[in-house]
PDB file of N, CA and C in Angstrom:
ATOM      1  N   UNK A   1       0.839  -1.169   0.000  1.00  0.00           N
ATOM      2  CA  UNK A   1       0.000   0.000   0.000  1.00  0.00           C
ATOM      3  C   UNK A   1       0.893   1.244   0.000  1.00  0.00           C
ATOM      4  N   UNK A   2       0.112   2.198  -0.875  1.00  0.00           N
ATOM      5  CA  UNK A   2       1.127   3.543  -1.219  1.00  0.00           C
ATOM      6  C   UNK A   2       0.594   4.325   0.131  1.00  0.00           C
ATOM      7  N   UNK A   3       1.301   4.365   1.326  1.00  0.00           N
ATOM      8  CA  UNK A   3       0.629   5.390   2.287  1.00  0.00           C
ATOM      9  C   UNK A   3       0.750   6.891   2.015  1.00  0.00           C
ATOM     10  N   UNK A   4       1.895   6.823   1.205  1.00  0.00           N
ATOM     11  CA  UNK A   4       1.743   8.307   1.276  1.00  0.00           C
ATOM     12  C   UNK A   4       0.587   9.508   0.165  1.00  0.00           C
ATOM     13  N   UNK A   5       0.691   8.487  -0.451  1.00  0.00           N
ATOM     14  CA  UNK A   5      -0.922   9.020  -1.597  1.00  0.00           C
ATOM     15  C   UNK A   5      -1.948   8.932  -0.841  1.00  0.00           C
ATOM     16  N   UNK A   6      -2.366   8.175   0.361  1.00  0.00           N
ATOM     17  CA  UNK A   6      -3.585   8.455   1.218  1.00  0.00           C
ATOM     18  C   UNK A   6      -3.404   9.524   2.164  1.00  0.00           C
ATOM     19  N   UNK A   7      -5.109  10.308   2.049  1.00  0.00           N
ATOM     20  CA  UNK A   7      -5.064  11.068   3.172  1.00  0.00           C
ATOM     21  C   UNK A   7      -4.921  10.658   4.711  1.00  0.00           C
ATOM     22  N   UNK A   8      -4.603  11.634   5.834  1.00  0.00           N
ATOM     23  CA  UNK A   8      -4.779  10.496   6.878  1.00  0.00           C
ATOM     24  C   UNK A   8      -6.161  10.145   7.458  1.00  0.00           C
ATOM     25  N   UNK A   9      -6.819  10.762   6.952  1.00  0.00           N
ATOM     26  CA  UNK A   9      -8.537  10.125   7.335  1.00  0.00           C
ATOM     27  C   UNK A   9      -8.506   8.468   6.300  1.00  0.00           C
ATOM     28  N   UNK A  10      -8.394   8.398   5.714  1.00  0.00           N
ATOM     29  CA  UNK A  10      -8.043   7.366   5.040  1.00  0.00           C
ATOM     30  C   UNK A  10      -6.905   6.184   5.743  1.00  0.00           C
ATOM     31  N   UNK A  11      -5.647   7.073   6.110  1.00  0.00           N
ATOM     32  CA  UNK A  11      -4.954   5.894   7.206  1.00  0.00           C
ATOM     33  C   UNK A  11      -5.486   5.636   8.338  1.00  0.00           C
ATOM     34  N   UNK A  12      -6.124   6.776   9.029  1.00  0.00           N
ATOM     35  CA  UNK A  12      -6.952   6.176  10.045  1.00  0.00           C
ATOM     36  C   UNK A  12      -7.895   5.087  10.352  1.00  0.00           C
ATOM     37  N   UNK A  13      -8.969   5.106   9.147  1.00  0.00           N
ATOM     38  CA  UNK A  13      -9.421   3.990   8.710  1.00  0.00           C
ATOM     39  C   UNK A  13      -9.366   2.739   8.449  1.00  0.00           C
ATOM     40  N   UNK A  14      -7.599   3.023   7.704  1.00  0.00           N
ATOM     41  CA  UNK A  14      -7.309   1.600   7.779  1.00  0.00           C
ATOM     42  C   UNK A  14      -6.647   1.063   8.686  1.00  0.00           C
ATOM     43  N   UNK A  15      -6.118   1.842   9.922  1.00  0.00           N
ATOM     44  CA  UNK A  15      -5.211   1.650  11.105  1.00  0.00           C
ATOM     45  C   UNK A  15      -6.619   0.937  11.693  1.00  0.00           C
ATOM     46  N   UNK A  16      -7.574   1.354  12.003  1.00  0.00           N
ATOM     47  CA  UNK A  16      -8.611   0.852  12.229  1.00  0.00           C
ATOM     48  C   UNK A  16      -9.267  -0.494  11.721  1.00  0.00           C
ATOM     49  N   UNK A  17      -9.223  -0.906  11.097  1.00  0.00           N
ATOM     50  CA  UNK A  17      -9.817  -2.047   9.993  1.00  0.00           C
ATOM     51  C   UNK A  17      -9.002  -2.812  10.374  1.00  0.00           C
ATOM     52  N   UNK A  18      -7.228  -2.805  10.395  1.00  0.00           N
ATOM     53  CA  UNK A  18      -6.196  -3.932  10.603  1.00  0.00           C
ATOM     54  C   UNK A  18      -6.422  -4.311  12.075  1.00  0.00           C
ATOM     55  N   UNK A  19      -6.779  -3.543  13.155  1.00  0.00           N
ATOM     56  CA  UNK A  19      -6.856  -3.660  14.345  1.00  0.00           C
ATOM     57  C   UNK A  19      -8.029  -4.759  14.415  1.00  0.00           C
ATOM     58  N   UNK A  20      -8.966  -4.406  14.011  1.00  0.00           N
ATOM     59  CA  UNK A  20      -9.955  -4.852  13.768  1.00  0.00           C
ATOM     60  C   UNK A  20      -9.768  -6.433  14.470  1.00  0.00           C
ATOM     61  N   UNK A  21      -9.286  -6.486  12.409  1.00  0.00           N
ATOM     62  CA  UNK A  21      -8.693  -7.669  12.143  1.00  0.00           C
ATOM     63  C   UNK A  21      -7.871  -8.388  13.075  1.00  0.00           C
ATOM     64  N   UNK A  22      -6.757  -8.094  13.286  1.00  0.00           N
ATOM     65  CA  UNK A  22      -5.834  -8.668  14.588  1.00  0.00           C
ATOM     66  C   UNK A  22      -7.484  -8.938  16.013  1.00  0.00           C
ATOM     67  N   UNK A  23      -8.043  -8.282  16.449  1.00  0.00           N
ATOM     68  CA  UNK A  23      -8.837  -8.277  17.410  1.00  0.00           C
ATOM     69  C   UNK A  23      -9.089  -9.768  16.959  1.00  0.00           C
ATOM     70  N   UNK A  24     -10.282  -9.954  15.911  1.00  0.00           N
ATOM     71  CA  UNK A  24     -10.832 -11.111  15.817  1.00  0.00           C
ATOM     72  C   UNK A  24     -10.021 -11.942  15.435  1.00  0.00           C
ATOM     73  N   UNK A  25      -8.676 -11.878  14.402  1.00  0.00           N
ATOM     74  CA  UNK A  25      -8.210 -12.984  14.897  1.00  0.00           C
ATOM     75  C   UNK A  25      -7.225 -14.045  16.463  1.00  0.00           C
ATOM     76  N   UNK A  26      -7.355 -13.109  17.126  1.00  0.00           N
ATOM     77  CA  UNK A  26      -7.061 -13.096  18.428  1.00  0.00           C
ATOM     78  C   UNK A  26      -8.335 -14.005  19.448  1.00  0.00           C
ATOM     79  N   UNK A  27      -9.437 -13.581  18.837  1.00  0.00           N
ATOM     80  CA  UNK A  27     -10.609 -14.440  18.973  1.00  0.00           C
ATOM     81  C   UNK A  27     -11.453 -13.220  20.462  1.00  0.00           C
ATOM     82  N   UNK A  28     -11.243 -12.005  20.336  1.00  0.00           N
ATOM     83  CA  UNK A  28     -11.510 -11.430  21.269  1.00  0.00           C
ATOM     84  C   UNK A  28     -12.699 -10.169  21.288  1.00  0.00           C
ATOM     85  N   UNK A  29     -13.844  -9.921  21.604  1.00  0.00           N
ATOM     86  CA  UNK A  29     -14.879  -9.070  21.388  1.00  0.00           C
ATOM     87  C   UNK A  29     -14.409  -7.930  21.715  1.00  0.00           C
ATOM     88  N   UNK A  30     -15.215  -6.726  21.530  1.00  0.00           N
ATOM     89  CA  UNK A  30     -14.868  -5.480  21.564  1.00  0.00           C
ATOM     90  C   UNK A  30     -14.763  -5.063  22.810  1.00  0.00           C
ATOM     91  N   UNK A  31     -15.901  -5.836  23.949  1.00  0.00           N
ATOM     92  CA  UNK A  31     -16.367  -5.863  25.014  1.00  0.00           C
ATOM     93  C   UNK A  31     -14.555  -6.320  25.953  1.00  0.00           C
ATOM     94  N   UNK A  32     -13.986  -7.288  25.600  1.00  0.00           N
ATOM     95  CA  UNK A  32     -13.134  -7.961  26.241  1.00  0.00           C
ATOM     96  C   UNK A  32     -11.987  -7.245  25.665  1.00  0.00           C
ATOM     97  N   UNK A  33     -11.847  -6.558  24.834  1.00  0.00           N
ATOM     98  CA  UNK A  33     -10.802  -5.615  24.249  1.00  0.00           C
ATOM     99  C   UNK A  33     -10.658  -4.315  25.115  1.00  0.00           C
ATOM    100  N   UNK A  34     -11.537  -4.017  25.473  1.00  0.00           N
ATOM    101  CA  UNK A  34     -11.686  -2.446  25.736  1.00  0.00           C
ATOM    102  C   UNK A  34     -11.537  -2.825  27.324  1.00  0.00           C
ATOM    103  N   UNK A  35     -12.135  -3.932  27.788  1.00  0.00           N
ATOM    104  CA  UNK A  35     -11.504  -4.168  29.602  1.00  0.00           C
ATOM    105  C   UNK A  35     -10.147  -4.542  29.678  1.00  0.00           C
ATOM    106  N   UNK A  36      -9.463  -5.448  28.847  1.00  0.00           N
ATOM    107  CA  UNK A  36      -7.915  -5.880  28.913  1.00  0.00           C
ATOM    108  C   UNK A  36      -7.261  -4.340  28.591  1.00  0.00           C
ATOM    109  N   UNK A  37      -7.804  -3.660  27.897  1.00  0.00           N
ATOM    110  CA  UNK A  37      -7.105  -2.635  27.645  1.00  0.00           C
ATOM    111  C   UNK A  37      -7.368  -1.196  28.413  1.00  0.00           C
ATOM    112  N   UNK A  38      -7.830  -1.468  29.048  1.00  0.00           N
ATOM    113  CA  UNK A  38      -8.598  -0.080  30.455  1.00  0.00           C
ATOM    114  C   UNK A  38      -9.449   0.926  29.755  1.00  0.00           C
ATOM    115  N   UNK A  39      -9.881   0.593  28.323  1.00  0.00           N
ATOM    116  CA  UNK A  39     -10.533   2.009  27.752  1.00  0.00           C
ATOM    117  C   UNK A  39     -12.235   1.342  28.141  1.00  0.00           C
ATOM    118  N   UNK A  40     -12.901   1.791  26.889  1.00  0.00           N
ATOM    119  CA  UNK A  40     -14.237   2.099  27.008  1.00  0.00           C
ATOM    120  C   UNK A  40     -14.703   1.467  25.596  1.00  0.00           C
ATOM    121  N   UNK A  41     -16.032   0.373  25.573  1.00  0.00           N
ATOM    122  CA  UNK A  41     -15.920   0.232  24.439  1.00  0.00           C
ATOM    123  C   UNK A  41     -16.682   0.645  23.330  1.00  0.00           C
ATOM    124  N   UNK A  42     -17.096   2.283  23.784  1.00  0.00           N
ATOM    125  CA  UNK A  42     -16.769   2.876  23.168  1.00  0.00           C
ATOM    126  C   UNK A  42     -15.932   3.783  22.406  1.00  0.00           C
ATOM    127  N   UNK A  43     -14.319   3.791  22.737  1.00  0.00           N
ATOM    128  CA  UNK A  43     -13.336   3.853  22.290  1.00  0.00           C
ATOM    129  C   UNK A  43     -12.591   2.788  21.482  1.00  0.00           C
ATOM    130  N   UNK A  44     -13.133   1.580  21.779  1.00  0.00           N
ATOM    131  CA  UNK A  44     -12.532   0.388  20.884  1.00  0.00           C
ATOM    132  C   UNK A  44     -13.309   0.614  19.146  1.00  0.00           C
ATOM    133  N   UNK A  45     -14.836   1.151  19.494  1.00  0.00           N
ATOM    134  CA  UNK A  45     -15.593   0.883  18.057  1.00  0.00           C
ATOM    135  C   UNK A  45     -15.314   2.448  17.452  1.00  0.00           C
ATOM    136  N   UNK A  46     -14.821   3.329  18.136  1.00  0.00           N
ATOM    137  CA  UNK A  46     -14.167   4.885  17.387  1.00  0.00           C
ATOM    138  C   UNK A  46     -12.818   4.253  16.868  1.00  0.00           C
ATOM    139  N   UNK A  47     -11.617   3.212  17.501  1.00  0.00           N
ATOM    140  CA  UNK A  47     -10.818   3.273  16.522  1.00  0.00           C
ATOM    141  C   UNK A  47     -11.090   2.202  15.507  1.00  0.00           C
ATOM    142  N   UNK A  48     -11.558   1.247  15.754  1.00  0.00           N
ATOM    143  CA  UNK A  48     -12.306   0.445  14.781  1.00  0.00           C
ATOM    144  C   UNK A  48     -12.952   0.999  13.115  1.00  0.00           C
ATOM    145  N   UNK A  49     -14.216   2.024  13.503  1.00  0.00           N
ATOM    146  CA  UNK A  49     -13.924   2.373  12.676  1.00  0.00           C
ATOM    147  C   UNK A  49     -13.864   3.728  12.050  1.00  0.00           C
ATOM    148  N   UNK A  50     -12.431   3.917  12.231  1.00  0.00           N
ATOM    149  CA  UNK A  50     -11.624   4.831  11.801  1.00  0.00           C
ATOM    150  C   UNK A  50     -11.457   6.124  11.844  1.00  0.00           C
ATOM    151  N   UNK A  51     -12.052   6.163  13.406  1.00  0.00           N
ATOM    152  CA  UNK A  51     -12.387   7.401  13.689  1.00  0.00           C
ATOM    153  C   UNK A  51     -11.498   7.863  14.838  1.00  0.00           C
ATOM    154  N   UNK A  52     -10.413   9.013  14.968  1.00  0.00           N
ATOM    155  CA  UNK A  52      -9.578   9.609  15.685  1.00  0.00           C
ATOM    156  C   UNK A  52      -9.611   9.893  17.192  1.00  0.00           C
ATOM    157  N   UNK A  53      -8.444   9.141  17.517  1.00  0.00           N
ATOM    158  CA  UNK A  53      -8.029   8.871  19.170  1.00  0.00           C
ATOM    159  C   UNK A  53      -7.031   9.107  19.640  1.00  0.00           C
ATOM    160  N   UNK A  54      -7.155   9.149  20.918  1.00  0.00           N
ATOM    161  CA  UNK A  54      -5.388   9.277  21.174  1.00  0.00           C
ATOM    162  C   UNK A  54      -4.273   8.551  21.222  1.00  0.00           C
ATOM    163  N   UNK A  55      -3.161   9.354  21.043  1.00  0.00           N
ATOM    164  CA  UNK A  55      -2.295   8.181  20.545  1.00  0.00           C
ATOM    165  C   UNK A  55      -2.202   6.929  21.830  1.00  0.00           C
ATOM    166  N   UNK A  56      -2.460   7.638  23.128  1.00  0.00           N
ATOM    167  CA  UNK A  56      -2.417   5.976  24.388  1.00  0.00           C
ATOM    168  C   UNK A  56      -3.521   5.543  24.673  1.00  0.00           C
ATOM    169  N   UNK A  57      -4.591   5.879  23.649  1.00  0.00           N
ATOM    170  CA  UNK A  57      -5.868   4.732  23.257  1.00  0.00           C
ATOM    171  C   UNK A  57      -4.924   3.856  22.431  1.00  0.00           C
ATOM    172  N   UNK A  58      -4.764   4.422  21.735  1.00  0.00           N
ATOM    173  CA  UNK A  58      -3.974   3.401  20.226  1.00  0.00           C
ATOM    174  C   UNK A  58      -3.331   2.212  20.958  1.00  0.00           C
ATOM    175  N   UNK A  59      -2.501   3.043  21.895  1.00  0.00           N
ATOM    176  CA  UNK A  59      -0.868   2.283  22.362  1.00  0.00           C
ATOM    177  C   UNK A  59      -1.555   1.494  23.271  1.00  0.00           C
ATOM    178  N   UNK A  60      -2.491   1.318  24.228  1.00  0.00           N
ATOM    179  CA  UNK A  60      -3.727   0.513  24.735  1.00  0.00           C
ATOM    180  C   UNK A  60      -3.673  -1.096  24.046  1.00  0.00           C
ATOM    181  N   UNK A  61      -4.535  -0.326  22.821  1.00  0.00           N
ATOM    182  CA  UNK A  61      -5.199  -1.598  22.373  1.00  0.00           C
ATOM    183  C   UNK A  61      -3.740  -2.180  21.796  1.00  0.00           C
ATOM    184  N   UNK A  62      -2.765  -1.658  21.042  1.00  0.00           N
ATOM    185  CA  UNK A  62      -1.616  -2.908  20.391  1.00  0.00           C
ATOM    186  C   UNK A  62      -1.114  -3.191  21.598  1.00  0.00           C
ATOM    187  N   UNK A  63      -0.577  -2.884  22.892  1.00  0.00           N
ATOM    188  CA  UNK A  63      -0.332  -4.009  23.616  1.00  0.00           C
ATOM    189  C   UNK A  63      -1.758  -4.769  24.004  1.00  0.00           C
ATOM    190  N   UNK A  64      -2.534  -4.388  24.411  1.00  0.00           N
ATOM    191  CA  UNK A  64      -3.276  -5.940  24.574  1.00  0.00           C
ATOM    192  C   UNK A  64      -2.861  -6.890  23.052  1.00  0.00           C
ATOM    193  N   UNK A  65      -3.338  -6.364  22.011  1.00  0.00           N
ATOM    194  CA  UNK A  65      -2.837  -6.985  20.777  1.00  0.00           C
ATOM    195  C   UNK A  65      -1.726  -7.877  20.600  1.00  0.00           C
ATOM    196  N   UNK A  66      -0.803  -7.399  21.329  1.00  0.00           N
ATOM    197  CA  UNK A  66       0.737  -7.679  21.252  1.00  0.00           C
ATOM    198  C   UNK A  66       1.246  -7.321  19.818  1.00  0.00           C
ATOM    199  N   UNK A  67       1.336  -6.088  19.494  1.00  0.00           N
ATOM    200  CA  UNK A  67       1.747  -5.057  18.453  1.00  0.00           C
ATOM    201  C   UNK A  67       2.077  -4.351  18.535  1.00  0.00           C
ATOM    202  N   UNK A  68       3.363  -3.896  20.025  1.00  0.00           N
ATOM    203  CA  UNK A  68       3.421  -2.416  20.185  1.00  0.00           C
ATOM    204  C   UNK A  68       5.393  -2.742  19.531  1.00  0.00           C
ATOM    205  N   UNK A  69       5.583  -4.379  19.337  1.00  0.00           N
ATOM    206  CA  UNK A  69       6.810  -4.553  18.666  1.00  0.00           C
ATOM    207  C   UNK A  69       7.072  -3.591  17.260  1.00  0.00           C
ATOM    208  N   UNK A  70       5.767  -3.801  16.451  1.00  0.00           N
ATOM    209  CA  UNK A  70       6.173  -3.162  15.143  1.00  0.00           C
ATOM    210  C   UNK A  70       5.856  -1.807  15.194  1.00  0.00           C
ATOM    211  N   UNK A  71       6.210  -1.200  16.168  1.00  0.00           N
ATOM    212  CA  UNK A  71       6.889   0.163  16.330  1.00  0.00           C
ATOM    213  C   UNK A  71       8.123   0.339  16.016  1.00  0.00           C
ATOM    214  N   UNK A  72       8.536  -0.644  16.122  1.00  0.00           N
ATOM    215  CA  UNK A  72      10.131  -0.323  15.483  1.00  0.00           C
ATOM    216  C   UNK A  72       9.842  -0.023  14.542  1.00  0.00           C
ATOM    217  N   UNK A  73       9.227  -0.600  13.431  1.00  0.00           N
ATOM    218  CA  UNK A  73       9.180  -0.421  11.859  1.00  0.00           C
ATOM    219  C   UNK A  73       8.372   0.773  11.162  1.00  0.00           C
ATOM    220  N   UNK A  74       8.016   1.097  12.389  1.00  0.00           N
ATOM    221  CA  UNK A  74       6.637   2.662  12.371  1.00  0.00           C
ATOM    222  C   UNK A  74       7.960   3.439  12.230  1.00  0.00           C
ATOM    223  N   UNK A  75       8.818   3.515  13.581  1.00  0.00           N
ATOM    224  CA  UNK A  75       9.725   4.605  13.458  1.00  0.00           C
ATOM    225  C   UNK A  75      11.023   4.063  14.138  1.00  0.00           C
ATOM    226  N   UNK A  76      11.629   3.634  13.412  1.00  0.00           N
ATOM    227  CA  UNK A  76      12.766   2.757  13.459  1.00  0.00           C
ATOM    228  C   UNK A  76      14.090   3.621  14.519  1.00  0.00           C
ATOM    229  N   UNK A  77      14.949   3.698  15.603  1.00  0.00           N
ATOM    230  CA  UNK A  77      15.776   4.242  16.286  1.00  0.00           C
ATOM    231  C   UNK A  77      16.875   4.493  15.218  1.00  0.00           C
ATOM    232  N   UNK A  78      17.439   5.526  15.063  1.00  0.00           N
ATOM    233  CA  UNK A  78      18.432   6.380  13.984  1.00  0.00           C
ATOM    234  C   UNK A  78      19.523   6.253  14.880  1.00  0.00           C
ATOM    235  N   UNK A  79      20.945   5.379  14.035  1.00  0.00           N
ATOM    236  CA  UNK A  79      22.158   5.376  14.519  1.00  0.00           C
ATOM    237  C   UNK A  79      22.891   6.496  14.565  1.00  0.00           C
ATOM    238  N   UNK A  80      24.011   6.345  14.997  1.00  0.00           N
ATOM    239  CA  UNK A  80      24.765   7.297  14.992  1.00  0.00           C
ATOM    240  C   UNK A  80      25.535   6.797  13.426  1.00  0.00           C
ATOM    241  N   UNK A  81      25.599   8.266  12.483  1.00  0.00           N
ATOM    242  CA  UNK A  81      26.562   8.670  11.022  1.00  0.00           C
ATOM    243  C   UNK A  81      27.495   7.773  11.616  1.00  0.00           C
ATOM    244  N   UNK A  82      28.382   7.742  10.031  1.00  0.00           N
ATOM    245  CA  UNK A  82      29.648   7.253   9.841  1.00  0.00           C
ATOM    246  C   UNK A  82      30.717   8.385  10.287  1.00  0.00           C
ATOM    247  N   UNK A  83      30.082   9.610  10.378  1.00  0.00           N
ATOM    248  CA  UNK A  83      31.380  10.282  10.673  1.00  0.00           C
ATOM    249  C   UNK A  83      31.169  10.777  12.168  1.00  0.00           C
ATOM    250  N   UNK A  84      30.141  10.245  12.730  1.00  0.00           N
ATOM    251  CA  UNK A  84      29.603   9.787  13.997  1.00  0.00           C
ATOM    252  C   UNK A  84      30.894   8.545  15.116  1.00  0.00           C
ATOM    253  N   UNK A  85      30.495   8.125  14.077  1.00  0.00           N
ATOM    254  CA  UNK A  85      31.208   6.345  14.429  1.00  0.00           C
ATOM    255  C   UNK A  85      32.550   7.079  14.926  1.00  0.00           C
ATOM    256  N   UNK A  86      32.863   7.573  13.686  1.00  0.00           N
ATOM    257  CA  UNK A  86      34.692   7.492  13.647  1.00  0.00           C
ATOM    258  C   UNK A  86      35.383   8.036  14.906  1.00  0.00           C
ATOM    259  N   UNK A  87      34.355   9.560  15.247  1.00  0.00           N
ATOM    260  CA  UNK A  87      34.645  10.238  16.162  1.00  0.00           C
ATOM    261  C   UNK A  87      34.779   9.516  17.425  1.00  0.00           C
ATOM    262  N   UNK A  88      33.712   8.354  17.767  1.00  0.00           N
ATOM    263  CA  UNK A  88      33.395   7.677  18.509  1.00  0.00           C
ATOM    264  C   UNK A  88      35.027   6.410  19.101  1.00  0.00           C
ATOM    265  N   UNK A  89      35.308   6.258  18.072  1.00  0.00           N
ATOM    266  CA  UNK A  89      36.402   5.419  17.573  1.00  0.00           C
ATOM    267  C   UNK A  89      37.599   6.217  18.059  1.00  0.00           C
ATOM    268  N   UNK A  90      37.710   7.240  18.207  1.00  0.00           N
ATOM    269  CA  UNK A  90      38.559   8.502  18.049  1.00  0.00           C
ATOM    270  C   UNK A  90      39.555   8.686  16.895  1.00  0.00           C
ATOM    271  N   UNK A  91      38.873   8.314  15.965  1.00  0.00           N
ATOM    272  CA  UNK A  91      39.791   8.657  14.782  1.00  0.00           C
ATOM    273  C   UNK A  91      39.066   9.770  13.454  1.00  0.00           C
ATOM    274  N   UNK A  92      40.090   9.765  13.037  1.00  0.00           N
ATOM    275  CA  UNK A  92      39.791  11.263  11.664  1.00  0.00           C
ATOM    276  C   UNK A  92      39.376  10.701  11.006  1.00  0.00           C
ATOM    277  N   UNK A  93      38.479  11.064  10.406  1.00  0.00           N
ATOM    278  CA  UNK A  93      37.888  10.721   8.991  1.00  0.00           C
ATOM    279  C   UNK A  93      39.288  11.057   7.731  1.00  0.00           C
ATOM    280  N   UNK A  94      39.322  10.310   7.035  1.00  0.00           N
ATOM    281  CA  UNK A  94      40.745  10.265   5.814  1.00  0.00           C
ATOM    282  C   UNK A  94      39.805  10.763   4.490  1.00  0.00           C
ATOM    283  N   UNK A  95      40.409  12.142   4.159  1.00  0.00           N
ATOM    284  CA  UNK A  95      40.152  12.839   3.164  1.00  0.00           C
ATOM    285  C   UNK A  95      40.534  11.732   1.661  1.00  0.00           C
ATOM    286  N   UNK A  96      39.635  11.773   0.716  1.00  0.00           N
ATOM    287  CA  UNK A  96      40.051  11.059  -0.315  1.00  0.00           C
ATOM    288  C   UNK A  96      40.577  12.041  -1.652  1.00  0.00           C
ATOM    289  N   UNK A  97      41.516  11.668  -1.997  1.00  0.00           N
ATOM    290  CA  UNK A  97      42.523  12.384  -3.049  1.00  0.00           C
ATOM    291  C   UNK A  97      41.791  12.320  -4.486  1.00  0.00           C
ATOM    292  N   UNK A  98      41.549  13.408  -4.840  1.00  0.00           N
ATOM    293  CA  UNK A  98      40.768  13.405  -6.339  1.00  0.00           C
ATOM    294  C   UNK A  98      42.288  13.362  -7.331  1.00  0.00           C
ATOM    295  N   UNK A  99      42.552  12.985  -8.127  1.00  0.00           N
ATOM    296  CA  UNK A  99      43.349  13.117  -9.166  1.00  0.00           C
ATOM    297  C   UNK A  99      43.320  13.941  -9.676  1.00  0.00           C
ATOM    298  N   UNK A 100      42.461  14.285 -10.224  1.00  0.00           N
ATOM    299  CA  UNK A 100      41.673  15.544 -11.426  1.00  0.00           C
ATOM    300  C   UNK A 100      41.853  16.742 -10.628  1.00  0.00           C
ATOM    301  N   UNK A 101      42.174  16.774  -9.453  1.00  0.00           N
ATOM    302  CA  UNK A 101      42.321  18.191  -8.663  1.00  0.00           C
ATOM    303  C   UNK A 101      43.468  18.755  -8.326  1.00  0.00           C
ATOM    304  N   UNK A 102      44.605  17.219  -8.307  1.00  0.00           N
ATOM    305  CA  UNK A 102      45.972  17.673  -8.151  1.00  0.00           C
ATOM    306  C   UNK A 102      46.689  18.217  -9.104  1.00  0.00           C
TER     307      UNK A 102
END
């Protein structure tokens, strides 16, 4: 799926729909979703369907889910650069010699 050609009323929707999905295949009602997860279930059938919550409603229901792993892949932790590293290393970065310049 192209996310970025959708609006986010549109990702919402479908953030909603996949949840859904995971819910029932989990084998679990909306009723038993919304108590494992301390909300209201009327907050389970607003993100269901696709209607805007907060983000620790969200973060709620994927741990009951057991989905708060693919957060990594939502927003992955940024290393430290290569010229990060080096410093780290305590060494200089080595200038590379153009030919064409000497």
């Amino acid at each position: 799926m192209d996310w970025t050609s959708l609006s986010s009323s549109v990702i919402v929707k479908e953030i909603g729909k996949r949840l859904k999905e995971y819910r029932l295949k989990k084998r679990l009602s909306q009723q038993e979703l919304a108590e494992q997860a301390g909300i209201s279930l009327f907050t389970v059938t607003k993100i269901e369907s696709g209607k805007p919550v907060s983000i620790n409603m969200l973060l709620r229901v994927m741990r009951v889910l057991r989905l708060l792993d693919n957060l990594e892949f939502l927003l992955p932790e940024i290393g430290p650069s290569p010229i990060e590293m080096l410093k780290l290393q305590g060494k200089k970065p080595k200038r590379i010699r153009n030919p064409k310049m000497e």
